[in-house]
Protein backbone atom coordinates (compact mmCIF):
# COMPACT_ATOMS: atom_id res chain seq x y z
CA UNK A 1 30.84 -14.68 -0.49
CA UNK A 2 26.90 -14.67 -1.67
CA UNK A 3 26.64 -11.25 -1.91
CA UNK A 4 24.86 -9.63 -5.36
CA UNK A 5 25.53 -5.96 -4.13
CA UNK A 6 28.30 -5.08 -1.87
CA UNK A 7 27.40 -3.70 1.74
CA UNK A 8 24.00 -3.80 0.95
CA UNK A 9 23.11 -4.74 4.79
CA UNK A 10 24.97 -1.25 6.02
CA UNK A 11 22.82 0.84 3.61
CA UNK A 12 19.59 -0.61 4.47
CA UNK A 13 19.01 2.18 7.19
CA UNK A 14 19.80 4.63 5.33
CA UNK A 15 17.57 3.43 2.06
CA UNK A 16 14.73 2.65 4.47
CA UNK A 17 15.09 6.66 5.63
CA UNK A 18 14.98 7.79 2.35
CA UNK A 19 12.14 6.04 1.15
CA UNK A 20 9.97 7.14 4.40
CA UNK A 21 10.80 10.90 4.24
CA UNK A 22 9.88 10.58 0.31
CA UNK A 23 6.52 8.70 1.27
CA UNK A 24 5.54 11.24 3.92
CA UNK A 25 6.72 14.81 2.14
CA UNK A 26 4.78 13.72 -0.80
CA UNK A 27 1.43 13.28 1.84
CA UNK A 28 2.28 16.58 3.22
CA UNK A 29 3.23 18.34 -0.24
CA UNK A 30 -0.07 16.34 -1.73
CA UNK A 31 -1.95 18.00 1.69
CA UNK A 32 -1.17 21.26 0.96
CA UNK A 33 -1.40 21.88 -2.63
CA UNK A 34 -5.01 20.08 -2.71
CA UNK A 35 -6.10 21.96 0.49
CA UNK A 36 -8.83 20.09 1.20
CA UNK A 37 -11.73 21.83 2.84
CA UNK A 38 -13.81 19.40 5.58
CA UNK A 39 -16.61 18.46 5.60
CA UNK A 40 -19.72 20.29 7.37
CA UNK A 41 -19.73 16.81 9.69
CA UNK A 42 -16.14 17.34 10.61
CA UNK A 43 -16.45 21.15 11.29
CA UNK A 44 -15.51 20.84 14.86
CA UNK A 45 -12.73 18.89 14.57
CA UNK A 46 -9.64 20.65 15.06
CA UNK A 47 -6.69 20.85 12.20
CA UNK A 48 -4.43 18.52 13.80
CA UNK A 49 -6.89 15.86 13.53
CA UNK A 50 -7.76 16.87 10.04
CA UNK A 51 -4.33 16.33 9.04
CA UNK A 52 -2.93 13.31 11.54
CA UNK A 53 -5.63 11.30 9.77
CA UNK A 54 -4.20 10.77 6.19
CA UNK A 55 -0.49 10.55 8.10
CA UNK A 56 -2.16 7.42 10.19
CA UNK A 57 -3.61 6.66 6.84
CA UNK A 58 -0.36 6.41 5.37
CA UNK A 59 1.36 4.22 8.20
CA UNK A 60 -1.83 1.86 7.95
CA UNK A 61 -1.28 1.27 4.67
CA UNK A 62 2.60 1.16 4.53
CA UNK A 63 2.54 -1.41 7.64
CA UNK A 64 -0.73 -3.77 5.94
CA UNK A 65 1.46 -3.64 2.79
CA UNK A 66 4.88 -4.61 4.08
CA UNK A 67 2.59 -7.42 5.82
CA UNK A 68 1.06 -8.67 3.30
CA UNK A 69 4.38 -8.60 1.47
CA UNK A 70 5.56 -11.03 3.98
CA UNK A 71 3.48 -13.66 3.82
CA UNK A 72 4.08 -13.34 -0.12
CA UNK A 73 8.07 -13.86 0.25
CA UNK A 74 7.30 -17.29 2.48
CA UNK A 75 4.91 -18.34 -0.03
CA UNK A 76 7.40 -17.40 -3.21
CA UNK A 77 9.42 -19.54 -1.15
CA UNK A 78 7.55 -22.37 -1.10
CA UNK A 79 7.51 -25.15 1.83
CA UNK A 80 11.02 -26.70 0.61
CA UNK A 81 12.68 -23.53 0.36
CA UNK A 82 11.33 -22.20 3.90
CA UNK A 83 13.24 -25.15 5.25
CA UNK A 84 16.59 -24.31 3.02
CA UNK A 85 16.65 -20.73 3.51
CA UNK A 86 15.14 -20.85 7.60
CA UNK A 87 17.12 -17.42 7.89
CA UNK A 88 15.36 -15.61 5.37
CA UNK A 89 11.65 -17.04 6.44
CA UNK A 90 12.78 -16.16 10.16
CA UNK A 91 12.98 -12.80 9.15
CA UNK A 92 9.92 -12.45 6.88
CA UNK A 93 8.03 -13.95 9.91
CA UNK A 94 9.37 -11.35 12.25
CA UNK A 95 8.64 -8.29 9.86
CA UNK A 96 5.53 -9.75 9.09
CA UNK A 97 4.28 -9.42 13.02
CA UNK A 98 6.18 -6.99 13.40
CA UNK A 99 4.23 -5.04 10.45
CA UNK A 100 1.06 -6.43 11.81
CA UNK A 101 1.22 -4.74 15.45
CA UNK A 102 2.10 -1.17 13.59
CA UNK A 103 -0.93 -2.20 11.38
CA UNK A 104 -3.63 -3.12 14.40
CA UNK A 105 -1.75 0.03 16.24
CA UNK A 106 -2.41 2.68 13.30
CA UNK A 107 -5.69 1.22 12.54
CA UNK A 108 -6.92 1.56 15.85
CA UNK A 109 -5.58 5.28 15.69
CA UNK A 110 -7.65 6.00 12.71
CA UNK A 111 -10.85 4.51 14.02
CA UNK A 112 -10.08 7.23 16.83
CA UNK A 113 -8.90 10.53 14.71
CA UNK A 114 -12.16 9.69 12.50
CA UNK A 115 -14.45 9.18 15.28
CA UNK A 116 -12.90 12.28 17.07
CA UNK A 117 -13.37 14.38 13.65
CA UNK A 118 -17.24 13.93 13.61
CA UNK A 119 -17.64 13.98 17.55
CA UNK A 120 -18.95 17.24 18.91
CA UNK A 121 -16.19 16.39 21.68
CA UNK A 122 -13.61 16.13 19.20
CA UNK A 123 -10.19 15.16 21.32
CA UNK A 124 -11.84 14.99 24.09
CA UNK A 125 -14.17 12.48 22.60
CA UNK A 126 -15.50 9.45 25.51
CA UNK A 127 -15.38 6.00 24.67
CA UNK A 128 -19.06 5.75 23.88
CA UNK A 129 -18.16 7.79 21.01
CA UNK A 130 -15.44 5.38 19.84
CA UNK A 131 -17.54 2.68 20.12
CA UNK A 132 -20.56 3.99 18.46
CA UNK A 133 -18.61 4.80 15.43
CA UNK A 134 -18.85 1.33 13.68
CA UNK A 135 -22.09 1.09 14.55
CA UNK A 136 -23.16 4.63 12.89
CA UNK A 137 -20.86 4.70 9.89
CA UNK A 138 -19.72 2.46 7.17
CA UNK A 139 -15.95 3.33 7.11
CA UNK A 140 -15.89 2.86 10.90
CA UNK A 141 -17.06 -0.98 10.47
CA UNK A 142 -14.63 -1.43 7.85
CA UNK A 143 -11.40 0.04 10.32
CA UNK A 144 -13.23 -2.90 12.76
CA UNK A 145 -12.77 -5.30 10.25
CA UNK A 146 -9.60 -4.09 9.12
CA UNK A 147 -8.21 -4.45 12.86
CA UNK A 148 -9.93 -7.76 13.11
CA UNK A 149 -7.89 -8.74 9.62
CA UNK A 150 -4.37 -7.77 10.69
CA UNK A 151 -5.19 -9.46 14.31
CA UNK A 152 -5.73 -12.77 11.74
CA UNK A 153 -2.80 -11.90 9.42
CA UNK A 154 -0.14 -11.58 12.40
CA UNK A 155 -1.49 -14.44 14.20
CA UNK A 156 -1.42 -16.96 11.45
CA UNK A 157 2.05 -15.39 10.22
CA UNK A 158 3.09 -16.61 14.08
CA UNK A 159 1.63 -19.45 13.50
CA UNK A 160 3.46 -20.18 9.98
CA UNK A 161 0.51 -19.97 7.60
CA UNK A 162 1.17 -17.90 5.39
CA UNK A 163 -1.53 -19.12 2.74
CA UNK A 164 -3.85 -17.57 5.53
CA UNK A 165 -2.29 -14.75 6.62
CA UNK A 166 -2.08 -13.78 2.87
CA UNK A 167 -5.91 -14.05 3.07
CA UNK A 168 -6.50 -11.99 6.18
CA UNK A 169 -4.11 -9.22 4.81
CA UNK A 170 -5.58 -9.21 1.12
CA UNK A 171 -9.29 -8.59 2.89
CA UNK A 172 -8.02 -5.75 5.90
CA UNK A 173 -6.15 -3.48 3.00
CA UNK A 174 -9.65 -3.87 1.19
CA UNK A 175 -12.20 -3.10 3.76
CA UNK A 176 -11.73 0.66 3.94
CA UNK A 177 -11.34 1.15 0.15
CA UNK A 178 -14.57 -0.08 -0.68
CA UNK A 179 -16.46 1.46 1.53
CA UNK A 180 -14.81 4.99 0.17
CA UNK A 181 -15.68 6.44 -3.27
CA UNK A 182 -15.79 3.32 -5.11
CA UNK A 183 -19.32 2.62 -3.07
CA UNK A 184 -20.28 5.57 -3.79
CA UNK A 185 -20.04 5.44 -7.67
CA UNK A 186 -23.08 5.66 -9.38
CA UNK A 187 -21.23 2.59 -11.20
CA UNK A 188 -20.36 0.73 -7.53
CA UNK A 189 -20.65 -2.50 -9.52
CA UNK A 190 -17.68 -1.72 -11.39
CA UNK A 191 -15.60 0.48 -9.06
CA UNK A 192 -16.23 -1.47 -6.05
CA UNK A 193 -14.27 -5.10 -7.94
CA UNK A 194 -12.07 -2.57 -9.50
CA UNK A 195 -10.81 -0.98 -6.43
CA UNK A 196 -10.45 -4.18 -4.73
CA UNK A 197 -8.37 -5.35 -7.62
CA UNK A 198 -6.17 -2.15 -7.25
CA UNK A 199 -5.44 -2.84 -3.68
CA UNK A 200 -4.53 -6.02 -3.86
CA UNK A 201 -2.04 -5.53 -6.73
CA UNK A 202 -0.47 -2.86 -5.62
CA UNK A 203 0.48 -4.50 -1.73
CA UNK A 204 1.48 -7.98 -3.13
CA UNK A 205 3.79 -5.66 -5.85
CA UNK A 206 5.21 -3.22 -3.47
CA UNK A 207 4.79 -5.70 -0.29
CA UNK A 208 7.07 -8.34 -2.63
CA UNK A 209 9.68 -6.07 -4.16
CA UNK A 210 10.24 -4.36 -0.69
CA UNK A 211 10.75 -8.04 1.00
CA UNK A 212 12.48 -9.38 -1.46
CA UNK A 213 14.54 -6.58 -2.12
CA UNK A 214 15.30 -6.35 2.24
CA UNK A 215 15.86 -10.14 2.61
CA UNK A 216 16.76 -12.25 -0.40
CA UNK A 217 18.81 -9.28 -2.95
CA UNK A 218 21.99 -10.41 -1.11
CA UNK A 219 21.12 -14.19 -1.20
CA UNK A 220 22.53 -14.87 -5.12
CA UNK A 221 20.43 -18.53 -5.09
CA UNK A 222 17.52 -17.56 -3.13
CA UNK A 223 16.97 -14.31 -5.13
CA UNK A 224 16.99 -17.11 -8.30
CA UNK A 225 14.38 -18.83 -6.95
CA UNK A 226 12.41 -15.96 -5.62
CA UNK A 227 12.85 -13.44 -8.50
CA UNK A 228 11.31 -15.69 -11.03
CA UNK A 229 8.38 -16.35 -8.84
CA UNK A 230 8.01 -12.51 -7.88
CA UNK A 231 8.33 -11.32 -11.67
CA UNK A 232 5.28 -13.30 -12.81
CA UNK A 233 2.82 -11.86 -9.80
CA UNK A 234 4.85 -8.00 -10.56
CA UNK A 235 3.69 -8.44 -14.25
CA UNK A 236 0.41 -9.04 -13.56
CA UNK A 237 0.14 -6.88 -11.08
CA UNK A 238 1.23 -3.57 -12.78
CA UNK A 239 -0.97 -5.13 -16.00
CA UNK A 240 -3.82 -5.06 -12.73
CA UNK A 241 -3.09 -1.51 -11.41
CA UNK A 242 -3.22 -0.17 -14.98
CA UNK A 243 -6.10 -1.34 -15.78
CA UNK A 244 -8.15 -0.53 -12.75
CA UNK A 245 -6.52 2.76 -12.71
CA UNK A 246 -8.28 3.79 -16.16
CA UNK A 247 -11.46 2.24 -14.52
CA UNK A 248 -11.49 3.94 -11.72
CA UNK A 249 -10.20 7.54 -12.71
CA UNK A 250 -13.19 8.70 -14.74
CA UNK A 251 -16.02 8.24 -11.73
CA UNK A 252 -13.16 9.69 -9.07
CA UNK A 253 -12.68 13.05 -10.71
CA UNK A 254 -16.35 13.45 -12.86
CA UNK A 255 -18.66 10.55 -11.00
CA UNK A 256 -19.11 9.96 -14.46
CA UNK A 257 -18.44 5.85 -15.52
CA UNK A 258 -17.39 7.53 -19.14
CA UNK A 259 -16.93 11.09 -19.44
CA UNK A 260 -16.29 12.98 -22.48
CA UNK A 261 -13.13 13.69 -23.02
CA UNK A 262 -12.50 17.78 -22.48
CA UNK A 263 -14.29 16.86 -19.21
CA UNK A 264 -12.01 13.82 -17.96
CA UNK A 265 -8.82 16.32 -18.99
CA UNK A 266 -10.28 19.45 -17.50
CA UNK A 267 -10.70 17.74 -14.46
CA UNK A 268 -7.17 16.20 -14.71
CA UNK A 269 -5.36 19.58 -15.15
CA UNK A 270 -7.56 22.35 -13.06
CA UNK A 271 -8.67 20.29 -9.78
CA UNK A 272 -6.76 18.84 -6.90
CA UNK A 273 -7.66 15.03 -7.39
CA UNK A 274 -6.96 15.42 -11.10
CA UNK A 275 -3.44 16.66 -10.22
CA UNK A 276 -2.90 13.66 -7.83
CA UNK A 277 -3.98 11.49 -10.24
CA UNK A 278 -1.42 12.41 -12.70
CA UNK A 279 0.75 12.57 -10.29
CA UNK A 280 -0.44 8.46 -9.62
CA UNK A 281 0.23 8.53 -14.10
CA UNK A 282 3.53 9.65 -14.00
CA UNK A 283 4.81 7.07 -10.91
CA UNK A 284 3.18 4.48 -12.95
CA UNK A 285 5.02 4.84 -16.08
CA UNK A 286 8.08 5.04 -13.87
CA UNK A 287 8.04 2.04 -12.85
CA UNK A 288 6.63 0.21 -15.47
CA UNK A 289 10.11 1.37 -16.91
CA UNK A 290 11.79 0.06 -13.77
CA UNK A 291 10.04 -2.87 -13.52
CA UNK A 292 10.48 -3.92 -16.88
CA UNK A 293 14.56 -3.30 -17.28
CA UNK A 294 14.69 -5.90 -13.99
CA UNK A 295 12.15 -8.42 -15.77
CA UNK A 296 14.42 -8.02 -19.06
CA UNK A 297 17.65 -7.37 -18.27
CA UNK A 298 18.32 -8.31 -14.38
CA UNK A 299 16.59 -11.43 -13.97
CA UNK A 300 18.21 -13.60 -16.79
CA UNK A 301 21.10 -12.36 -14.53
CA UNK A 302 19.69 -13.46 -11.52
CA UNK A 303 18.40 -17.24 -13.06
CA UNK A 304 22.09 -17.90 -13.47
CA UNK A 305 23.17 -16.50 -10.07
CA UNK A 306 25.69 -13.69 -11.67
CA UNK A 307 25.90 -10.20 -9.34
CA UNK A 308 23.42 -8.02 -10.36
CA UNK A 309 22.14 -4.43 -8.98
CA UNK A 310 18.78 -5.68 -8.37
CA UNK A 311 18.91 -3.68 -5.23
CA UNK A 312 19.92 -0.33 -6.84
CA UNK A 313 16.56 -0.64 -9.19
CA UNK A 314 14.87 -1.61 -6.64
CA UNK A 315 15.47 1.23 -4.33
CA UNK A 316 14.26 3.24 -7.16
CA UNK A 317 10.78 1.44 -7.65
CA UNK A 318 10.10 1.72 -3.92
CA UNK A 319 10.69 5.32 -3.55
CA UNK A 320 8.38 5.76 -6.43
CA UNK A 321 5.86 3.75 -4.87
CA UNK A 322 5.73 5.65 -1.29
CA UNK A 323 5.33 8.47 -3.13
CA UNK A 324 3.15 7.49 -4.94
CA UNK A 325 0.98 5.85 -2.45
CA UNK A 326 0.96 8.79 -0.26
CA UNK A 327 -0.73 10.41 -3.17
CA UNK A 328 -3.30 7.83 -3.49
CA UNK A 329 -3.65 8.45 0.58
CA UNK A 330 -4.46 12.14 -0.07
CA UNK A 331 -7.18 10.96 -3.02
CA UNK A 332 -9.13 8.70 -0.87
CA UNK A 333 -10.39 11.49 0.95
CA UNK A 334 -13.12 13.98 -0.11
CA UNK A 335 -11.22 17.01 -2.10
């Protein structure tokens, strides 16, 4: 029997559960400790618009991530081993359109609670006002683009190219980021590549781990000839999201490319962005622990095809992640 942890398929519900009520308490905890006041734009809009938006935010981002981590595991793959393991690339294809509806779904449902936020008609707002919303504000032509990027990712994941559909994903989780706070840096030059970086190596990390971890952890010589593959794009990925992390802290809490020090750690400990961004810290470190025991110590395991409790680790790492991208969800909005 190929199995490298024991009735792994029966707990895959219940894991899945877990790690979506840990993603969306930490948006709601992260929601109400920051308290966000709106903007005078969005004065009209009722709360529950206020606060669906970073919850559609959150599936948007959870469903263009698990998407784009699909199209990773067929490439990890690789052509030969799409043909030996058809099961497992089967299923990646079917998550990965499956991902991309939710993702064209909760994108078009942002477009909506944003354009309903700034509309004098707020829920009531007419399809002229949906419409007009590209066409009068940046982040509403980058949701256009992002739908028009997941329509490209699921239709070439369909279509069984994945080299493109990694494409079309990488660009939709980028569209809205850039157009955010990074453009609006008085260093754009530098947070605008930096937050694109950031995106991109955080879905291909948690986008991989999750697919691996659903399809191949119970698949002793797929897992050794996807683990390998993954580990090199994790390393460099986590190297990535460190990096641009540092980059991009200082002009999200001061606007400042370099602040001075007492200002960067005032702004850390007594505002709300500073707390979700050590909140971001502390998720980091966490898995740069978990990541690193499975580089070191699981994948030798894995490269000669012995059990290992890849999936235990990696049911840690993902929890950390939704959390911790649900706090990044909060942060992308004005605080």
């Amino acid at each position: 029997m190929d199995l490298a942890i024991p009735n792994v398929k029966a707990r895959r519900p219940a894991v899945v559960a877990a790690i979506t009520i840990a993603g969306v308490t930490a948006l709601v905890c992260a929601i109400i400790v920051t308290r966000p006041a709106p903007e005078p734009a969005m004065a009209t809009a009722g709360p529950g618009i206020l606060y669906m938006t970073p919850l559609a935010r959150l599936v948007t981002n959870g469903a263009a991530i698990l998407a784009a981590g699909a199209v990773l595991l067929l490439l990890l793959l690789g052509a030969q081993g799409r043909d030996r393991y058809d099961v497992i690339a089967a299923r990646a294809r079917v998550i990965g359109v499956a991902a991309g509806i939710a993702w064209i779904t909760a994108t078009t449902t942002t477009w909506w609670l944003q354009a309903a936020a700034i509309s004098q008609s707020g829920s009531m707002m007419p399809f002229a006002g949906l419409a007009s919303y590209p066409l009068d504000v940046s982040s509403g032509a980058a949701l256009v683009l992002t739908v028009l990027a997941a329509i490209g990712c699921t239709t070439t994941i369909a279509a069984r190219r994945p080299a493109l559909g990694l494409g079309c994903a990488l660009v939709g989780l980028v569209a809205v980021p850039v157009t955010g706070h990074a453009s609006q840096s008085h260093a754009a030059w530098l947070t605008t590549p930096a937050i694109t970086a950031h995106m991109c190596a955080v879905s291909l990390w948690v986008g991989g781990l999750a697919l691996v971890t659903l399809l191949v952890a119970n698949n002793r010589s797929a897992l050794a000839l996807v683990l390998p593959r993954f580990s090199t794009v994790a390393g460099g990925a986590i190297a990535t999201v460190a990096v641009t992390g540092v980059l991009l802290a200082g002009p999200r809490l001061t606007g400042d490319l370099t602040p001075h020090p007492s200002v960067l750690i005032h702004a850390l400990l007594e505002t709300p962005a500073g707390w979700l961004v050590l909140g971001k810290l502390v998720g980091l470190i966490i898995l740069a622990a978990t990541g690193g025991a499975i580089r070191q110590i699981l994948l030798p395991a894995v490269q000669r095809q012995e059990t290992v409790a890849l999936a235990t680790l990696a049911t840690v790492e993902l929890t950390v992640m939704a959390v911790t991208i649900a706090l990044a969800t909060v942060l992308a909005r004005p605080l």
